[in-house]
C-alpha atoms as a PDB file:
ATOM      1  CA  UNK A   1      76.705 103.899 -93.370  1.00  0.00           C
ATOM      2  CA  UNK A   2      77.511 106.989 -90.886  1.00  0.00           C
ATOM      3  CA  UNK A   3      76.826 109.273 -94.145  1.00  0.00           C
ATOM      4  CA  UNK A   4      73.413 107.685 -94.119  1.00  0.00           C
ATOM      5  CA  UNK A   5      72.927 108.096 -90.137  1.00  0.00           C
ATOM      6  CA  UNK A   6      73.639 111.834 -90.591  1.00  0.00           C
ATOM      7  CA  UNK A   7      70.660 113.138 -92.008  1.00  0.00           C
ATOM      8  CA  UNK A   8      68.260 111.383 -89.420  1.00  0.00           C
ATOM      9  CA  UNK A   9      70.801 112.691 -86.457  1.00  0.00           C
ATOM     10  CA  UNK A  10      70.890 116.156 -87.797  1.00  0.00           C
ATOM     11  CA  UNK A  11      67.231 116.383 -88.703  1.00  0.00           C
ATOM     12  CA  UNK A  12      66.386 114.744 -84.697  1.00  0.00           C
ATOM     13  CA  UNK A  13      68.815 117.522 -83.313  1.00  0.00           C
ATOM     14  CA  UNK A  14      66.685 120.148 -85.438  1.00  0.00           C
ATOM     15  CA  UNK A  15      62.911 118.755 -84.444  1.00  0.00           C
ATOM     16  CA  UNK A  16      64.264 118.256 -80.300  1.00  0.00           C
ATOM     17  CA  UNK A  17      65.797 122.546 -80.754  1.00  0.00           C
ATOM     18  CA  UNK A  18      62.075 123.381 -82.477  1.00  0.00           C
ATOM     19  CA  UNK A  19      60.685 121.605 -79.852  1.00  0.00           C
ATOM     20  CA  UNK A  20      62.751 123.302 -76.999  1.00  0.00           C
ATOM     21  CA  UNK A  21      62.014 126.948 -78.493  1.00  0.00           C
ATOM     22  CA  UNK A  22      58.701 126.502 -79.309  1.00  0.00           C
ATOM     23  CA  UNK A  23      58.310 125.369 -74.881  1.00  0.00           C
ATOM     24  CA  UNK A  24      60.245 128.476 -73.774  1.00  0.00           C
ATOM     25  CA  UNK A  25      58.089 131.047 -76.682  1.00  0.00           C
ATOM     26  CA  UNK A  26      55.088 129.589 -74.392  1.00  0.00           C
ATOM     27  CA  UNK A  27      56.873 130.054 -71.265  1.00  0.00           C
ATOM     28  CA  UNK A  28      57.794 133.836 -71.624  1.00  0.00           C
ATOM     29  CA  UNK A  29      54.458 134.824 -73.338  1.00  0.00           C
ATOM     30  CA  UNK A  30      52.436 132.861 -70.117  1.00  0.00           C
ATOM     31  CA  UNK A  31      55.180 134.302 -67.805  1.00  0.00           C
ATOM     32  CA  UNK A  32      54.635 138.109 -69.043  1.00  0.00           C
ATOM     33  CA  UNK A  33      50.681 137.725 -69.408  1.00  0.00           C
ATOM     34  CA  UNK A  34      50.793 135.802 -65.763  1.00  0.00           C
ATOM     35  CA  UNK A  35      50.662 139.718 -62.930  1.00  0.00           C
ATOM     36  CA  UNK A  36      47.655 140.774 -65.017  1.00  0.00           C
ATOM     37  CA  UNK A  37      45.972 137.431 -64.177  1.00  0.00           C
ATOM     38  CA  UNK A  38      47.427 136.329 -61.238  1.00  0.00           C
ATOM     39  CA  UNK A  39      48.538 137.891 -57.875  1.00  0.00           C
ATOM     40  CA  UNK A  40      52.191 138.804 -58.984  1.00  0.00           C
ATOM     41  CA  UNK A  41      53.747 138.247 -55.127  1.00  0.00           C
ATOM     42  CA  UNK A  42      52.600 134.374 -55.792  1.00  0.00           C
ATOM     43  CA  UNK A  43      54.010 134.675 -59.243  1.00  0.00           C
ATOM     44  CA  UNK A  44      57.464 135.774 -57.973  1.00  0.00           C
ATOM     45  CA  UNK A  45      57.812 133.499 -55.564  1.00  0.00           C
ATOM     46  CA  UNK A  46      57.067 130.405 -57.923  1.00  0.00           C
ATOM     47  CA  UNK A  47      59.821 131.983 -60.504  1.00  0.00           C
ATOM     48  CA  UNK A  48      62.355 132.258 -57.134  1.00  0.00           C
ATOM     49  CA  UNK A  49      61.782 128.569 -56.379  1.00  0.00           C
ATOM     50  CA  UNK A  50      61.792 127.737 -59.925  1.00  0.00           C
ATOM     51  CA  UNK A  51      65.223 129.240 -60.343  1.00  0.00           C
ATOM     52  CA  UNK A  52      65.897 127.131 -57.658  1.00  0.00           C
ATOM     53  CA  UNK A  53      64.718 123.639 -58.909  1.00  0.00           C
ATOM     54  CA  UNK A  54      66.579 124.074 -61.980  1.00  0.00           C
ATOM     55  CA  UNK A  55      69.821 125.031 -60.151  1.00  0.00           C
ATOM     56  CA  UNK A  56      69.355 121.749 -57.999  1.00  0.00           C
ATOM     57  CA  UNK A  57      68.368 120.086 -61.308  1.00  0.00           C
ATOM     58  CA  UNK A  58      71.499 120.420 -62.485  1.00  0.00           C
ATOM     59  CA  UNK A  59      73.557 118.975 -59.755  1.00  0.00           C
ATOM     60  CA  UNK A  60      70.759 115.901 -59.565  1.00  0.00           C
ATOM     61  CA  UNK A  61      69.855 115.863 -63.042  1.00  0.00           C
ATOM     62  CA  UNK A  62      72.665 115.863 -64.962  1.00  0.00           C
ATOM     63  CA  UNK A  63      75.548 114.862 -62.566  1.00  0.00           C
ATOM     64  CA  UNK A  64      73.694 112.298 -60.486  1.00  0.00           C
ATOM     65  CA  UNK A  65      74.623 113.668 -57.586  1.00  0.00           C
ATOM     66  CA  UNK A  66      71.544 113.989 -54.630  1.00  0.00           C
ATOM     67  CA  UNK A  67      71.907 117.168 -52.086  1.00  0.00           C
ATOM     68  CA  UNK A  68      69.846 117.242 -48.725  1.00  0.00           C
ATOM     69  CA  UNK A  69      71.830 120.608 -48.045  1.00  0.00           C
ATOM     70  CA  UNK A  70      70.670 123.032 -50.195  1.00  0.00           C
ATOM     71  CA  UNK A  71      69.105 125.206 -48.327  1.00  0.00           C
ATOM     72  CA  UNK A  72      72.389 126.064 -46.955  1.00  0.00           C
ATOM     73  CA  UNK A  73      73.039 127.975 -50.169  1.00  0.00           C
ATOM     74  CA  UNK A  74      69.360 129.433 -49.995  1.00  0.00           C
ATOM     75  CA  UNK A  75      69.087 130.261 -46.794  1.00  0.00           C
ATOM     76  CA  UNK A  76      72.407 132.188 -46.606  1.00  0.00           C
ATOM     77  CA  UNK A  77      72.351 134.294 -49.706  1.00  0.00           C
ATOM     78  CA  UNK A  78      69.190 135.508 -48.538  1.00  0.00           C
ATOM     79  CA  UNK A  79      70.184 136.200 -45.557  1.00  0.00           C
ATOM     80  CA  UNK A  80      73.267 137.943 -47.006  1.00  0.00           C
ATOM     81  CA  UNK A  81      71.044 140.202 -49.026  1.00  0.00           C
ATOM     82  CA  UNK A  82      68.639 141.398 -46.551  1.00  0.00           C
ATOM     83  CA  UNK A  83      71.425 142.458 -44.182  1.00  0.00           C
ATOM     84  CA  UNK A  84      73.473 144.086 -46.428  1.00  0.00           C
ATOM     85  CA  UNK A  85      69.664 145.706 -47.842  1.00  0.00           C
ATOM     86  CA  UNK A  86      68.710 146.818 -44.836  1.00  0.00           C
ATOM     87  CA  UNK A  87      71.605 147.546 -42.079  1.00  0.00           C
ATOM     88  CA  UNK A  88      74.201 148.566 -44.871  1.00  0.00           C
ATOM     89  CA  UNK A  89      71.516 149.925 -47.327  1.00  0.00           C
ATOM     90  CA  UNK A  90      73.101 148.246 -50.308  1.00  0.00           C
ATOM     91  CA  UNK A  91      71.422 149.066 -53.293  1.00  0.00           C
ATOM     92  CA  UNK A  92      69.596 145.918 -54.849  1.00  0.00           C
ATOM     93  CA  UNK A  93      71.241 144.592 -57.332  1.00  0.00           C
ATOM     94  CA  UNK A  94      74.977 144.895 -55.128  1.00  0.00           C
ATOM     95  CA  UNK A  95      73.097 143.045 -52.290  1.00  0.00           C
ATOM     96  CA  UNK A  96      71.970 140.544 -54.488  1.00  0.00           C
ATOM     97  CA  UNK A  97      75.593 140.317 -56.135  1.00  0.00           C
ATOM     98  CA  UNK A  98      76.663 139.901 -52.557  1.00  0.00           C
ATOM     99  CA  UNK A  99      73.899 136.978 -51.323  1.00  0.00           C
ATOM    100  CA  UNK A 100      75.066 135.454 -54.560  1.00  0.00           C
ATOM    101  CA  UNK A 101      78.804 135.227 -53.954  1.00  0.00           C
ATOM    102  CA  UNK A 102      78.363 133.888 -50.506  1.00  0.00           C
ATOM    103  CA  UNK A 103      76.490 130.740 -52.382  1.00  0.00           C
ATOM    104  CA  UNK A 104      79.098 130.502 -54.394  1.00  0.00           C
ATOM    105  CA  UNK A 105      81.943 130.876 -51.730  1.00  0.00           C
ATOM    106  CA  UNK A 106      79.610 128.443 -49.436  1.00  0.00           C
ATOM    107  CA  UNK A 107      79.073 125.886 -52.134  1.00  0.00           C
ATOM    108  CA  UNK A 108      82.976 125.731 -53.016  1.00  0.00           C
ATOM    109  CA  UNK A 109      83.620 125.173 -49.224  1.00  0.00           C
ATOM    110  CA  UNK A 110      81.396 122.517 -49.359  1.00  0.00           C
ATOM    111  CA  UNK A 111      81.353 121.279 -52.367  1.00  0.00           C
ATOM    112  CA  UNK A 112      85.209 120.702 -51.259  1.00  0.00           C
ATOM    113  CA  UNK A 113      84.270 118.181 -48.404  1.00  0.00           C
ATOM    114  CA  UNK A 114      81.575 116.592 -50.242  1.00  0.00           C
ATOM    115  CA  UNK A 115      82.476 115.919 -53.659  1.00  0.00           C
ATOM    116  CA  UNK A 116      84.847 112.836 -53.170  1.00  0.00           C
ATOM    117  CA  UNK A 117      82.212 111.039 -51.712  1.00  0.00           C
ATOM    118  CA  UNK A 118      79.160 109.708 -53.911  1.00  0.00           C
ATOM    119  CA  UNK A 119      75.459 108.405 -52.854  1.00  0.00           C
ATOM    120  CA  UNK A 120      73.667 108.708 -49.769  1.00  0.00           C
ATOM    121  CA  UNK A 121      77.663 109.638 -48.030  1.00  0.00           C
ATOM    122  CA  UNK A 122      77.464 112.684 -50.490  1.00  0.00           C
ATOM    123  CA  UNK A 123      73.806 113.172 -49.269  1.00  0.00           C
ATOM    124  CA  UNK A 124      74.473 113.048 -45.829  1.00  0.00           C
ATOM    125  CA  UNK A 125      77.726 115.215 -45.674  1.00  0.00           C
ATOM    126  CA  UNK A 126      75.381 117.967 -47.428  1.00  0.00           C
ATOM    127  CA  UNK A 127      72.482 117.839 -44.794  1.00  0.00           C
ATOM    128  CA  UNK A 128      74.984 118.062 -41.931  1.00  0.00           C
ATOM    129  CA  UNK A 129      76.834 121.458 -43.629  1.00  0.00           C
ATOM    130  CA  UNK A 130      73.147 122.622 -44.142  1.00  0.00           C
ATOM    131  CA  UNK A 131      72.126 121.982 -40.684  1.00  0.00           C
ATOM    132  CA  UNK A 132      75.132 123.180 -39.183  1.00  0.00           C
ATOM    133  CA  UNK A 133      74.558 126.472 -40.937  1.00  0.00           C
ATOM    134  CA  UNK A 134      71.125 126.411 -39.756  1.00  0.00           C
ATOM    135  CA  UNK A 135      72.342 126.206 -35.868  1.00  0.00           C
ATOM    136  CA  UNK A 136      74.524 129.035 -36.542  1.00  0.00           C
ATOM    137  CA  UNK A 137      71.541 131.400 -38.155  1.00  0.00           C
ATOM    138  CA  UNK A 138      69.958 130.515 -35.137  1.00  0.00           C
ATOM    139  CA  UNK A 139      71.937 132.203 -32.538  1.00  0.00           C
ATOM    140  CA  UNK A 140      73.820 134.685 -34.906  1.00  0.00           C
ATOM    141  CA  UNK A 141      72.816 138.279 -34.031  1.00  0.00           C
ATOM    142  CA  UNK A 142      72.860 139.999 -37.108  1.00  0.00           C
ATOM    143  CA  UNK A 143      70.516 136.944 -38.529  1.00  0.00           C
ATOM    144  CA  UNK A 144      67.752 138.420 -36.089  1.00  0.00           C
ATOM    145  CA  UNK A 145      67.337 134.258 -34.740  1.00  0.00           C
ATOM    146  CA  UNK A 146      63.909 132.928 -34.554  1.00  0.00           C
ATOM    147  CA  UNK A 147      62.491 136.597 -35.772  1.00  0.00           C
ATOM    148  CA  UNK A 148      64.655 136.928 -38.951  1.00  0.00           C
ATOM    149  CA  UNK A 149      65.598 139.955 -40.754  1.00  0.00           C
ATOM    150  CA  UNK A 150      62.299 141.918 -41.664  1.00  0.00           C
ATOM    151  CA  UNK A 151      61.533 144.966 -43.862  1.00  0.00           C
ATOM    152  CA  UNK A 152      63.879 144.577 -45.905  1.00  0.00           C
ATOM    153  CA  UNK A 153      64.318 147.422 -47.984  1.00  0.00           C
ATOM    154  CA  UNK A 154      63.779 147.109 -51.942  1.00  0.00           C
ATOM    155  CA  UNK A 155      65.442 150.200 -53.215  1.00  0.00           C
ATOM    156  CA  UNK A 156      65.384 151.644 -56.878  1.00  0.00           C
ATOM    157  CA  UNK A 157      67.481 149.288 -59.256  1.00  0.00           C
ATOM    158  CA  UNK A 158      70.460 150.924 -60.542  1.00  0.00           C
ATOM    159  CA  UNK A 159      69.095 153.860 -59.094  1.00  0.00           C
ATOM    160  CA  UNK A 160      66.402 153.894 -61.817  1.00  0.00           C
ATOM    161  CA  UNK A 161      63.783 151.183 -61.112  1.00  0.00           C
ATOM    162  CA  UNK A 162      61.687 151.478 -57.974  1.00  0.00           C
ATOM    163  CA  UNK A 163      61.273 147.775 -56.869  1.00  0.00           C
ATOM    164  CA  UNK A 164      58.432 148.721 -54.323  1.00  0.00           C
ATOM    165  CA  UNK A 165      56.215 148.797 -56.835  1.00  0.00           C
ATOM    166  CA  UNK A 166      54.902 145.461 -57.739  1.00  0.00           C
ATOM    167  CA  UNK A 167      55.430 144.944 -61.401  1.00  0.00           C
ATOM    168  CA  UNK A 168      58.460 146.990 -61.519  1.00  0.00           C
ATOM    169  CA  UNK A 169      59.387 144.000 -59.406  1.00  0.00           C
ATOM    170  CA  UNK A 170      57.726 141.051 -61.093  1.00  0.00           C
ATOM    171  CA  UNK A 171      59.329 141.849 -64.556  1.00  0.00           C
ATOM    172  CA  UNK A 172      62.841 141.941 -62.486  1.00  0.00           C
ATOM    173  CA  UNK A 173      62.497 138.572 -61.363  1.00  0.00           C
ATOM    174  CA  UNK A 174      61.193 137.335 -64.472  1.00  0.00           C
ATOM    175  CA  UNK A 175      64.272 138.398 -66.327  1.00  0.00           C
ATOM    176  CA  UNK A 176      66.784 137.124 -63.644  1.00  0.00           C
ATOM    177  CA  UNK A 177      64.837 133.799 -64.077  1.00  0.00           C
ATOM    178  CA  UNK A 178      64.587 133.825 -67.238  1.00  0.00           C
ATOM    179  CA  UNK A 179      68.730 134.797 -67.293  1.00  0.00           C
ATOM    180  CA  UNK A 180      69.592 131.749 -64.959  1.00  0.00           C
ATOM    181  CA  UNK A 181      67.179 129.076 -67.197  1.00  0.00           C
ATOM    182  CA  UNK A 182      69.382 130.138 -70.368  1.00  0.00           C
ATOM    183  CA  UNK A 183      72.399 129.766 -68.650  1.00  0.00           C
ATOM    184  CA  UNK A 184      71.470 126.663 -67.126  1.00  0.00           C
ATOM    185  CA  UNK A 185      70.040 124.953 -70.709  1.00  0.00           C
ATOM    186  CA  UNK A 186      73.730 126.434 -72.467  1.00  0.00           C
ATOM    187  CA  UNK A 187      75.536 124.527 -69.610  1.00  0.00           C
ATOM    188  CA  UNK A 188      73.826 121.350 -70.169  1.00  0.00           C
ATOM    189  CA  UNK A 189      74.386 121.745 -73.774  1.00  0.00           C
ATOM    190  CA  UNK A 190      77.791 122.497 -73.599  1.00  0.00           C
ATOM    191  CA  UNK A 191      81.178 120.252 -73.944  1.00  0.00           C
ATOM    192  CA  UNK A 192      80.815 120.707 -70.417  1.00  0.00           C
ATOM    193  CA  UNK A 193      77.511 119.409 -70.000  1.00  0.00           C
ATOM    194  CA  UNK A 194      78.520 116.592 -72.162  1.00  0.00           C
ATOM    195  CA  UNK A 195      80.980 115.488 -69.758  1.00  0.00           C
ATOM    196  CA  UNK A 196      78.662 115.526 -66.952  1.00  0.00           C
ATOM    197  CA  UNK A 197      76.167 113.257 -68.603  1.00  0.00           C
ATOM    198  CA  UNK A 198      78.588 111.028 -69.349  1.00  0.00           C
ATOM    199  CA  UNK A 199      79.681 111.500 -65.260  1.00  0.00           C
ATOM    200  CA  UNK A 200      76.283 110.372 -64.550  1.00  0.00           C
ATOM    201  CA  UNK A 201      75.402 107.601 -66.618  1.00  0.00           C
ATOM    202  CA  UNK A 202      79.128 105.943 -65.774  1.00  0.00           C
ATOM    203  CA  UNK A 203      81.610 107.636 -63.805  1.00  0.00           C
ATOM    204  CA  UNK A 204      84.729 105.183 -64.002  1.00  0.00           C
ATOM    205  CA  UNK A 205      83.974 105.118 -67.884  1.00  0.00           C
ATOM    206  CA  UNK A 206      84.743 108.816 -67.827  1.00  0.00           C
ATOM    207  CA  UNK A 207      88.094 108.382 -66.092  1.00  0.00           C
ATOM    208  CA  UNK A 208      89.217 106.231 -67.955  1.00  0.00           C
ATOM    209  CA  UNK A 209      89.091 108.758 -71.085  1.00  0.00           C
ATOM    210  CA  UNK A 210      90.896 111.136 -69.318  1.00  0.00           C
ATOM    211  CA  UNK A 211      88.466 113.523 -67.522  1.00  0.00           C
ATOM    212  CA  UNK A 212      89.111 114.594 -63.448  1.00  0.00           C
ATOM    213  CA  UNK A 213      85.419 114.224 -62.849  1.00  0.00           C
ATOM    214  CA  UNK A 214      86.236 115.476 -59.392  1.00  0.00           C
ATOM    215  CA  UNK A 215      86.950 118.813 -60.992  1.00  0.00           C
ATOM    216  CA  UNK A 216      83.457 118.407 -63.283  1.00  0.00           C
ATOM    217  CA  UNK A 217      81.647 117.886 -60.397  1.00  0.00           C
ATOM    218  CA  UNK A 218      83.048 120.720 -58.443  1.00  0.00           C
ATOM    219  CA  UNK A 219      82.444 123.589 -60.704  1.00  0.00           C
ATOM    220  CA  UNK A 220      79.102 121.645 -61.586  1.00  0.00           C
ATOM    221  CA  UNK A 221      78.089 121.474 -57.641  1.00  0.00           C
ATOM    222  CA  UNK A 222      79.326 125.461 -57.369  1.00  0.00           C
ATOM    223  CA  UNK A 223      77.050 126.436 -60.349  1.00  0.00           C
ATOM    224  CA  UNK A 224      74.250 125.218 -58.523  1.00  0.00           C
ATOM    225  CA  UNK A 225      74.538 126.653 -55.150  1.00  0.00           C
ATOM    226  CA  UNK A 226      75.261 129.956 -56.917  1.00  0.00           C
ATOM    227  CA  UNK A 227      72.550 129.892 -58.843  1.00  0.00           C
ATOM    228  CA  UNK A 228      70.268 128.629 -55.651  1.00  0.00           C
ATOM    229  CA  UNK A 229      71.727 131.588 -53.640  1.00  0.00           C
ATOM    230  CA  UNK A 230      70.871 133.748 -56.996  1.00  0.00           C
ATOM    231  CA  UNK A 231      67.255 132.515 -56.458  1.00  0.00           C
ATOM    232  CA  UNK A 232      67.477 133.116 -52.615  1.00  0.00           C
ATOM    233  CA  UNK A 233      68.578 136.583 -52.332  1.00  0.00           C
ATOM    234  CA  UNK A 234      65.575 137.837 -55.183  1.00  0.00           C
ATOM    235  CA  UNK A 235      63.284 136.060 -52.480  1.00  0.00           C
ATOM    236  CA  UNK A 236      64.543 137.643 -49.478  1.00  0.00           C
ATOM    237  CA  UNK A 237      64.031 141.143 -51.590  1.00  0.00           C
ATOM    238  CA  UNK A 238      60.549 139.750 -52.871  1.00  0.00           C
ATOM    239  CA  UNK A 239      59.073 139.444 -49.178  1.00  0.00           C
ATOM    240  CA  UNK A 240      61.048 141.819 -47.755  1.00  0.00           C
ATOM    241  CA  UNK A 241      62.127 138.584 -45.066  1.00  0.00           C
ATOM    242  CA  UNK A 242      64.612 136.618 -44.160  1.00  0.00           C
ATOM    243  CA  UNK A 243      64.200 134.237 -42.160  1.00  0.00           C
ATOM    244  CA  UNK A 244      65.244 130.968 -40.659  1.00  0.00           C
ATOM    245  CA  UNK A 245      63.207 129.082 -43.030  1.00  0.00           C
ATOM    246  CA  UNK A 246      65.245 129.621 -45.873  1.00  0.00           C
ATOM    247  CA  UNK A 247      67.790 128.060 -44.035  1.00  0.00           C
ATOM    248  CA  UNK A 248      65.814 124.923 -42.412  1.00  0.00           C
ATOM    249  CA  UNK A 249      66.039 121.415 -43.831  1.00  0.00           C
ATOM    250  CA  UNK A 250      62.400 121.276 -45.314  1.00  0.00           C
ATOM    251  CA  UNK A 251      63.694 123.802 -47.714  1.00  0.00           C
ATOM    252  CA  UNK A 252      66.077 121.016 -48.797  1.00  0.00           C
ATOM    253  CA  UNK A 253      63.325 118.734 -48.849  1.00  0.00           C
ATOM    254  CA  UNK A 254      61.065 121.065 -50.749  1.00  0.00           C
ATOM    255  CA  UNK A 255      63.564 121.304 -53.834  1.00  0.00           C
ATOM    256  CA  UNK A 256      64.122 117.820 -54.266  1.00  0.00           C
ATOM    257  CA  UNK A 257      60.029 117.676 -54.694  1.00  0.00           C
ATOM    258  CA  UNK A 258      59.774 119.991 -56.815  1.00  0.00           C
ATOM    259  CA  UNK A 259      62.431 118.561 -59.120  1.00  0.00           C
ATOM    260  CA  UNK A 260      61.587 114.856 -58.960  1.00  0.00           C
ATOM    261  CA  UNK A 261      57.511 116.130 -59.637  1.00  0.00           C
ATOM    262  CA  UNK A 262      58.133 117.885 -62.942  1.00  0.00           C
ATOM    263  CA  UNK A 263      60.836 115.993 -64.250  1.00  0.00           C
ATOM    264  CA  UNK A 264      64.204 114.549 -63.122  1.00  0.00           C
ATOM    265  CA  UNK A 265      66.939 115.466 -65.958  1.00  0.00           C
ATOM    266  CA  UNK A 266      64.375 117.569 -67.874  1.00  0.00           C
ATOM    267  CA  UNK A 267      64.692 121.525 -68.984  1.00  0.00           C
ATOM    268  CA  UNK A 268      61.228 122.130 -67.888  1.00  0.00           C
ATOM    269  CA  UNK A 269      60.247 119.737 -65.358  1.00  0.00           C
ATOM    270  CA  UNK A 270      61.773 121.839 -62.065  1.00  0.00           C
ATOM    271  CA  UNK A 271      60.165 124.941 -63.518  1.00  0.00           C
ATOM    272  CA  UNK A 272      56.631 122.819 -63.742  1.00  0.00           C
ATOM    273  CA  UNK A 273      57.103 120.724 -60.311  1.00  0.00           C
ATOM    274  CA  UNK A 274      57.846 124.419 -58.402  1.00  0.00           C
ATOM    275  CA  UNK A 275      54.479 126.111 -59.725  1.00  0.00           C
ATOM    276  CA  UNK A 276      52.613 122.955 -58.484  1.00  0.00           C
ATOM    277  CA  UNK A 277      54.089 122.274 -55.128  1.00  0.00           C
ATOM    278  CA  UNK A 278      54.237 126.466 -54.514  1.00  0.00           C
ATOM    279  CA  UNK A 279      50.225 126.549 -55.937  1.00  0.00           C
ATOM    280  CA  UNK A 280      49.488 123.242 -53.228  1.00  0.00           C
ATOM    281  CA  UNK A 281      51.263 125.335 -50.284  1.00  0.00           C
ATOM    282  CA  UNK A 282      48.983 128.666 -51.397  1.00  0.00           C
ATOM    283  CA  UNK A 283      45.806 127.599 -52.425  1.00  0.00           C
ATOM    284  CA  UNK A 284      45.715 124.527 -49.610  1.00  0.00           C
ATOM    285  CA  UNK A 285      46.774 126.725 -47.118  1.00  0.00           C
ATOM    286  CA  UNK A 286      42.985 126.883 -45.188  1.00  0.00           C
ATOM    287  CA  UNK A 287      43.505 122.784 -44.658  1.00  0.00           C
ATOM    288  CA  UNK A 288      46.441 123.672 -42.087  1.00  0.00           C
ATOM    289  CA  UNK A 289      48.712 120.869 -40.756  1.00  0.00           C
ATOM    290  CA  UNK A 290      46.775 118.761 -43.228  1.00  0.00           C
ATOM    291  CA  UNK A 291      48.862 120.427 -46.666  1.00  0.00           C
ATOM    292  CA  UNK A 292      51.753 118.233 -45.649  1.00  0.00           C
ATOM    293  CA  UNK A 293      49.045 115.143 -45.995  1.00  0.00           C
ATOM    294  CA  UNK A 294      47.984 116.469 -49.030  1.00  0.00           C
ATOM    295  CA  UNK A 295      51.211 117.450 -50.347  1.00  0.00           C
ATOM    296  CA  UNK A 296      52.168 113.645 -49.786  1.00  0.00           C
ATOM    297  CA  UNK A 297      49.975 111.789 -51.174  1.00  0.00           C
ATOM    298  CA  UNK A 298      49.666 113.985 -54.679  1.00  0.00           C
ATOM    299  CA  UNK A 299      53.545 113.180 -54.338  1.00  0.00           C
ATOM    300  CA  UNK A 300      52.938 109.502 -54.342  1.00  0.00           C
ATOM    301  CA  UNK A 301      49.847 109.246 -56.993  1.00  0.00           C
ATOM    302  CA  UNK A 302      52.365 111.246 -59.394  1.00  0.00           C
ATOM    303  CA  UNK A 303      55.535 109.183 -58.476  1.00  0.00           C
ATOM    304  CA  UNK A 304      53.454 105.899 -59.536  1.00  0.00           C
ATOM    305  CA  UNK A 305      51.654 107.898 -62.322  1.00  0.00           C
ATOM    306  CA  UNK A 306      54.933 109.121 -63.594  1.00  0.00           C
ATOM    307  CA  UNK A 307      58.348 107.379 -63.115  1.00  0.00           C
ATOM    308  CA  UNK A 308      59.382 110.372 -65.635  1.00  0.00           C
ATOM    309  CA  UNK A 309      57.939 113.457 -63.683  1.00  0.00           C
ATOM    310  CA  UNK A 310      55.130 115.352 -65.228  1.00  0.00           C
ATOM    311  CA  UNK A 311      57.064 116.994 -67.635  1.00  0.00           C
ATOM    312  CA  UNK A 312      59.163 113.629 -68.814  1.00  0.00           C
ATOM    313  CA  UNK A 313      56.063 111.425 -69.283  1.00  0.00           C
ATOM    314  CA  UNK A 314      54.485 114.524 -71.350  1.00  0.00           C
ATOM    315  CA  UNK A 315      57.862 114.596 -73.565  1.00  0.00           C
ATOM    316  CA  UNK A 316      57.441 110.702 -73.915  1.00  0.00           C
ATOM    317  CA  UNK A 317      53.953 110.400 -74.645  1.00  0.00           C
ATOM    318  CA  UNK A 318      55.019 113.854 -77.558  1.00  0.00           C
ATOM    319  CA  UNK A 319      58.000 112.250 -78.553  1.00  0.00           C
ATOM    320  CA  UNK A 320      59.425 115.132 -78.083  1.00  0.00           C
ATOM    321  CA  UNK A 321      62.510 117.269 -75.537  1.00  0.00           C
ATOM    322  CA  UNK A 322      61.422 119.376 -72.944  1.00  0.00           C
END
């Protein structure tokens, strides 16, 4: 009988892998065509908060574990990056290495207080790190307070590339994006990711065969914020800003739309939900106070539309994995 199951298990694993290449071969090709069609600043600042989604995606997705505080992670590795940028005059790529490791060394420091707990307790020890943080950006001096840290320098990549021109740019981000989706998508097909699923879908299950799921969800919650200060210091280069926005709640807030809109659990769905909620904030901009409105009710059509996100109803409806 499991002889028999193989072949339909194998050839499932085969169509759900065509399925998944043939969705990132569309990705790349609309992702490289997109500055000679679009204005590349909006481009690179939907691939910065889609780098984001999917790093929160895989703390919410995948571990079933909700954070209001990621904007800590954000917020700090940008501000990390345009200091060291600008007052230090880092070379790119080391001030990004250095935005990045803060994440990381934020997100084990927190990750540390927070991961024992589970729920809306988990939720709520997150926010108050994030806001904390926030306070502290706020009267900081090197953070520049309520004015931020502006004109941030660019540089020349390696000393080859000159970021300050705006493809030269564009194509960076694209491949650090494009780096952090792969490494995300091997993760969650990994023994590792394995374990996490199983985390999610029943916890005590998973302790019982063994696993410290504490430790799971530590490295798990550290990948994120890493890869959400990754995504934080190529914005702070992008606009040349940081500011305390990055750092502010609604950025939390933000991320957790994005994610639920395209897809909860899904490769593509963070990617998908980030290009719609950054398009809404751009192109809705001339309605004022009223994008928030907006914003919220396209947010409740689409939760009752689809309980799956955009991008899991569209894999339903295909039978197929995205």
């Amino acid at each position: 009988m499991e002889r028999a199951l193989e072949p339909a298990v194998l050839a499932r694993s085969r169509e759900a892998d065509w399925s998944l290449a043939a969705a990132f071969a569309v990705m790349v090709v609309v992702f490289a065509v997109g500055p000679f069609v679009v204005y590349p600043v909006f481009l690179m600042k939907a691939l910065c908060f889609a780098l984001f989604a999917c790093a929160f995606n895989l703390l919410i997705g995948y571990v079933g574990l909700i954070s209001f505080g990621h904007a800590l992670f954000f917020g700090w590795a940008s501000y990390v990056t345009a200091y060291t940028a600008k007052a230090w005059g880092w070379p790119p790529e080391l001030a990004i290495v250095a935005g990045t490791a803060i994440a990381a060394l934020l997100g084990v420091v927190a990750g540390g207080l927070a991961i024992r707990r589970q729920g809306i307790y988990f939720a709520m020890i997150t926010l108050a790190l994030s806001q904390m943080m926030y306070f502290f950006a706020l009267q900081a001096k090197f953070t520049g307070g309520e004015d931020g840290i502006q004109g941030v320098p660019r540089g020349r990549l390696f000393g080859l590339f000159d970021l300050s021109h705006e493809m030269t740019m564009y194509f960076f981000v694209l491949i650090v994006f494009l780096a952090g989706f792969l490494l995300i998508y091997r993760v969650i097909n990994s023994p590792f990711g394995e374990v996490l699923k199983a985390i999610r879908e029943n916890e005590l299950r998973t302790i019982s065969l063994g696993y410290k799921t504490e430790r799971y969800k530590l490295v798990a919650f550290v990948l994120s914020a890493t890869l959400a200060g990754l995504a934080g210091s190529l914005n702070s280069l992008v606009f040349q800003l940081a500011s305390l926005t990055d750092v502010h709640w609604t950025m939390s807030g933000d991320v957790v739309l994005m994610t639920l809109l395209g897809g909860l659990g899904t490769v593509f769905g963070p990617v998908v939900g980030a290009f719609i909620v950054i398009a809404m904030q751009n192109y809705l901009a001339p309605f004022g106070q009223w994008v928030l409105v907006i914003q919220g009710a396209i947010f409740v059509v689409c939760v009752l539309l689809f309980r799956r996100g955009i991008v899991g109803e569209l894999a339903q409806i295909l039978r197929v994995q995205l």
